[in-house]
Protein backbone atom coordinates (compact mmCIF):
# COMPACT_ATOMS: atom_id res chain seq x y z
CA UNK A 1 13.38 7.01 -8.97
CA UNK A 2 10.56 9.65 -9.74
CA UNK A 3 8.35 10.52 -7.23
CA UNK A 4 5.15 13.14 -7.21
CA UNK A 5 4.41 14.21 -3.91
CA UNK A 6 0.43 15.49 -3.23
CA UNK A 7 0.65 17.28 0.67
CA UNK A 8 -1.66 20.72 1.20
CA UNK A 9 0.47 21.48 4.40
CA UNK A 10 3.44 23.42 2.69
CA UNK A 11 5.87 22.39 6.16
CA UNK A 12 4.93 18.45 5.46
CA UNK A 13 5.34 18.73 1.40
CA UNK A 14 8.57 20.82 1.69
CA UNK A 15 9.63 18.20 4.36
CA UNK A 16 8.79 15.04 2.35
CA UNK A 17 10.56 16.70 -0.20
CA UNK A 18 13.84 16.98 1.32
CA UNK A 19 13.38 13.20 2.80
CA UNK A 20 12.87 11.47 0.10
CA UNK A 21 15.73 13.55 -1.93
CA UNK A 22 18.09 12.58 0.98
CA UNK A 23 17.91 8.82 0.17
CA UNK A 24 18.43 9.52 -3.53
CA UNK A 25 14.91 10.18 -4.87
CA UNK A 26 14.47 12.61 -7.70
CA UNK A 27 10.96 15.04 -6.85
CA UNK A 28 9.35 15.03 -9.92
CA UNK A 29 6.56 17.39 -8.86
CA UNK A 30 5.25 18.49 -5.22
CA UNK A 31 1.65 19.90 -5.46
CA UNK A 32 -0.65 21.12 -2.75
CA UNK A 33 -4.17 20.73 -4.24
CA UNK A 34 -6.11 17.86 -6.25
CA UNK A 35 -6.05 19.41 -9.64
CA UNK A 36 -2.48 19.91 -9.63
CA UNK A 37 -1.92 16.72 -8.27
CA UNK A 38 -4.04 14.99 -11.48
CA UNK A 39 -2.22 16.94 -13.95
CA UNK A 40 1.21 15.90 -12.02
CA UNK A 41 0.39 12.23 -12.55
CA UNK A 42 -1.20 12.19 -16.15
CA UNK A 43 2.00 14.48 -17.34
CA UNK A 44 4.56 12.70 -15.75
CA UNK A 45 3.91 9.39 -15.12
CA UNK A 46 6.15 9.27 -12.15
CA UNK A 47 7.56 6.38 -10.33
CA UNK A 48 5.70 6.18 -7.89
CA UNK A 49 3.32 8.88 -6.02
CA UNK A 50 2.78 9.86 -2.52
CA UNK A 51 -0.38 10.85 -1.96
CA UNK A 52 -2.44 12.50 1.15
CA UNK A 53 -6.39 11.63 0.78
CA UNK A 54 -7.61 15.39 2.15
CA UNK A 55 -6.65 17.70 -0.77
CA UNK A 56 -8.25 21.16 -1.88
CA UNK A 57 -10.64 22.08 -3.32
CA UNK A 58 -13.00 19.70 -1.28
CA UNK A 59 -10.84 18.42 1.46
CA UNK A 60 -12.42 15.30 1.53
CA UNK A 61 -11.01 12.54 -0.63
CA UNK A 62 -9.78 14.64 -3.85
CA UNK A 63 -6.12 12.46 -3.16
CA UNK A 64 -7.77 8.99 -3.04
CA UNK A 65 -9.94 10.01 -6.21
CA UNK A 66 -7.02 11.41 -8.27
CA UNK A 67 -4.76 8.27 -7.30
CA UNK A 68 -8.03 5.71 -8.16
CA UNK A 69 -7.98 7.86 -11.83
CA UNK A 70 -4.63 8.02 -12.76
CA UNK A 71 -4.46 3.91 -11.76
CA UNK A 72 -7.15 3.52 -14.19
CA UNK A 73 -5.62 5.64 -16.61
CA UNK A 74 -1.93 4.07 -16.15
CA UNK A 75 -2.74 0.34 -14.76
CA UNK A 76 -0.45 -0.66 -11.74
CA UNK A 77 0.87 3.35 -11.11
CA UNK A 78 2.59 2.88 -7.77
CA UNK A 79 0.69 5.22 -5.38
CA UNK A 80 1.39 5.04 -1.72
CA UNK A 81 -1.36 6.64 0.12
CA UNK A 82 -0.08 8.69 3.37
CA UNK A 83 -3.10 10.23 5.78
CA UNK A 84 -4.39 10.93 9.31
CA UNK A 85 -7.14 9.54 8.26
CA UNK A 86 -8.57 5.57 6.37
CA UNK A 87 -11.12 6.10 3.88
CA UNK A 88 -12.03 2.36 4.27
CA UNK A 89 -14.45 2.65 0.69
CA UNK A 90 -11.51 3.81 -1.40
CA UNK A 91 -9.00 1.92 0.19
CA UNK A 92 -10.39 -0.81 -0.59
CA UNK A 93 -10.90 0.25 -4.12
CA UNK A 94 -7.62 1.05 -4.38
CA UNK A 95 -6.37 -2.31 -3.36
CA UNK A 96 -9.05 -4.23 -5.74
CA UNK A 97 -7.52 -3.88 -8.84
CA UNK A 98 -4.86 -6.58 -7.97
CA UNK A 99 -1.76 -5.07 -9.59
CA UNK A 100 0.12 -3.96 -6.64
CA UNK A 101 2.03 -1.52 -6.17
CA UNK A 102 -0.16 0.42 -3.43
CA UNK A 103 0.32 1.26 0.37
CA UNK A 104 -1.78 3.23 2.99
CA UNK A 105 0.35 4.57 5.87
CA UNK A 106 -1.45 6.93 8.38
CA UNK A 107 0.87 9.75 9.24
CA UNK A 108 1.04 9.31 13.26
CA UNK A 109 2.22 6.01 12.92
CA UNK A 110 5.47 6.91 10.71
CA UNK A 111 7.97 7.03 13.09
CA UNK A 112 11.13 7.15 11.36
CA UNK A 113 13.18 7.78 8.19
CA UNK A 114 13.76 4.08 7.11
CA UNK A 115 9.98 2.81 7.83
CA UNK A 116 9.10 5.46 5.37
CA UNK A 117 11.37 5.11 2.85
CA UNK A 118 11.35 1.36 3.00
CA UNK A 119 7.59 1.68 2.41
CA UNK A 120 7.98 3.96 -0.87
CA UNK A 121 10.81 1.90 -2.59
CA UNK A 122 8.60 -1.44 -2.07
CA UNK A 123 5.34 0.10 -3.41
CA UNK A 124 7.15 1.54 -6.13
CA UNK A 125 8.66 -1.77 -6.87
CA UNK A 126 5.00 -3.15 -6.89
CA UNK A 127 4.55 -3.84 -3.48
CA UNK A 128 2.20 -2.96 -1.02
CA UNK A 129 3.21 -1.10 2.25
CA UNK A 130 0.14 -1.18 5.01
CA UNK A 131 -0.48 0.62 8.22
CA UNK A 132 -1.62 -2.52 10.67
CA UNK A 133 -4.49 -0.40 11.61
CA UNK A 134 -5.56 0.47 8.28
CA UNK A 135 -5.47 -3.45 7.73
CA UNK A 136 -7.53 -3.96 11.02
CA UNK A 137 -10.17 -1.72 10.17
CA UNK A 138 -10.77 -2.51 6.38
CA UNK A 139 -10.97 -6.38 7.88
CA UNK A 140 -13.50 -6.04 10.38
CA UNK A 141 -15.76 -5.57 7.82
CA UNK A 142 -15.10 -8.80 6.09
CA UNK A 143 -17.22 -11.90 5.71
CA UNK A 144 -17.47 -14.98 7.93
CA UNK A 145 -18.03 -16.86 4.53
CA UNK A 146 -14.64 -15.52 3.20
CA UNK A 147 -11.90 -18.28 2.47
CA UNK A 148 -9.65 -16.57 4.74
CA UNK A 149 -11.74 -18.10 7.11
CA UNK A 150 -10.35 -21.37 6.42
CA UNK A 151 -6.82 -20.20 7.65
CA UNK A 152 -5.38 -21.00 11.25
CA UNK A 153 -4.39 -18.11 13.71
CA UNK A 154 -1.07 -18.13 12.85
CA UNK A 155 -1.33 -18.02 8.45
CA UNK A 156 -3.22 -15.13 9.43
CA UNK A 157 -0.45 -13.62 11.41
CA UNK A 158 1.73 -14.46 8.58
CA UNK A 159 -0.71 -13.12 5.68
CA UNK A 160 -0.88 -9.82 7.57
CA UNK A 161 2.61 -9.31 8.23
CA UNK A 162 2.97 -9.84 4.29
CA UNK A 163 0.14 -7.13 3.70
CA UNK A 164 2.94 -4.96 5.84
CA UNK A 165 4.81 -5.75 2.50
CA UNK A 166 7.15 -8.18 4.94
CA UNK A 167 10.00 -10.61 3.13
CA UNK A 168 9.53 -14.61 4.51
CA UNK A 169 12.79 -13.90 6.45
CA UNK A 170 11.11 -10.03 7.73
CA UNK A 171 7.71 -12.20 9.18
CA UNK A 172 10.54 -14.94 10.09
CA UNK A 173 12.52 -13.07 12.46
CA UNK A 174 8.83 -10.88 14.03
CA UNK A 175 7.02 -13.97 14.43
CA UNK A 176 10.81 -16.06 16.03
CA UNK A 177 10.16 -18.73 13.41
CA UNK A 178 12.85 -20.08 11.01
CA UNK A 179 12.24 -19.21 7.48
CA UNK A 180 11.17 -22.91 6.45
CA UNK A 181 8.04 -22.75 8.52
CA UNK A 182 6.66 -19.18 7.17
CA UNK A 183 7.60 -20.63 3.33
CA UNK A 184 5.04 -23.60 4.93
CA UNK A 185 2.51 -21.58 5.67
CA UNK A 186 2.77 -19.22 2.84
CA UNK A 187 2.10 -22.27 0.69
CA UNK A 188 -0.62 -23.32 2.86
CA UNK A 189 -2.14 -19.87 2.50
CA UNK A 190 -2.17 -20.03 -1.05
CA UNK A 191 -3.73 -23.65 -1.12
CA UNK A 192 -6.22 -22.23 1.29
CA UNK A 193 -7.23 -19.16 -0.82
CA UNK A 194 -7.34 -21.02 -4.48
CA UNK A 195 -3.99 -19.36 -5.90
CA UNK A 196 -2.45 -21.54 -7.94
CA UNK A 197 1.23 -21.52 -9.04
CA UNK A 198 1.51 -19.35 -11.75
CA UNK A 199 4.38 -17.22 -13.88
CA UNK A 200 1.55 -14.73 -14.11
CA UNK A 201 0.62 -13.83 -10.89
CA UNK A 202 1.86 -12.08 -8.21
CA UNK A 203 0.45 -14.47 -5.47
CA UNK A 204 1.63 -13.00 -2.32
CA UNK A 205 0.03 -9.31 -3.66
CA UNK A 206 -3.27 -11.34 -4.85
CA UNK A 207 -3.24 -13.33 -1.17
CA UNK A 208 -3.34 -9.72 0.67
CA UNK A 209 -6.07 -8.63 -1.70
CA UNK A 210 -7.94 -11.77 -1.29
CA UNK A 211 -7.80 -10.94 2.84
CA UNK A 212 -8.22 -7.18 2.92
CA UNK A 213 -10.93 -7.61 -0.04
CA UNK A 214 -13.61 -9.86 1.60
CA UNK A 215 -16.13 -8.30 3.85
């Protein structure tokens, strides 16, 4: 599996680099800056790309831009974003075009080898991988008049255990429930939030979207 790594700080980068090519990965490109990183993605098309949001030259969102570019440029590019900080207007961006394939970890919160590369092999699978605070604060801003108000306190547990990019048996075994009742309430969920069954559709990615996207 490709990866293209965007990290200014040359200790994080080089130590990304040595993680991820411990559990097999091949490092298509590690880049410090947004340029590079832009070039990196539209040259190599990589399997998936982690990305910090703070890059030079501006050091304000150059990561989060480049990612949101090369997604429109290759629809559904895995990009898993990994920051100290959540840019709640690109997040959410990020998140809208319902293709999957995205996460938004917040680099105090990793805590050890697997999480992490748990988190890159299911966004690059098309997935999405999400910090529970990032979720937290892009929902506060949602709307009372959103379907997901229609769901019960516990299909929202489940729905934002899946936005963690949880399997049924994963929110199963956090929540102590069998496996039967979370497939319940998944299908409830659905019902809830107008998603059909469909070959199409992805509708476990398009229920997250539907809850982080309203507000």
């Amino acid at each position: 599996m490709r990866v293209v790594i965007a990290e200014d700080l040359f200790l994080l980068r080089d130590g990304l680099v040595r993680l991820l090519e411990a559990y097999g990965f091949e490092i298509a490109a590690a880049v410090g800056s947004g340029p590079e990183l832009a070039r990196a993605l539209e040259e190599l098309r990589p399997d998936v790309a982690v990305v910090d949001v703070r890059l030079p030259p501006s050091f304000t969102d150059e990561g989060l831009q480049c990612a949101l570019a090369a997604r429109r440029a290759v629809p559904g590019l895995p990009v898993l974003v990994l920051s100290q900080h959540v840019e709640q207007l690109y997040a959410r961006e990020l998140l809208a075009d319902g293709s999957g394939g995205v996460g938004y970890l917040l680099k105090d919160r990793v805590f050890d080898a697997e999480q992490f590369v748990d988190a890159v092999r299911g966004v690059a699978a098309g997935g999405t991988a999400m910090d529970p605070q990032v979720i937290a604060q892009l929902l506060a801003r949602r709307e009372r008049e959103s379907p997901v108000a229609a769901l019960t306190p516990r299909e929202r547990e489940v729905l934002e255990l899946m936005a963690q990019g949880r399997s049924n048996a994963a929110v199963a075994a956090r929540l102590a429930v069998t496996e039967r009742a979370v497939a319940k309430h998944t299908s409830n969920i659905f019902h809830k939030l107008g998603l059909p069954p469909s070959d199409d559709d992805n509708r476990r990615v398009l229920a997250v979207l539907a809850y982080l996207d309203h507000g």
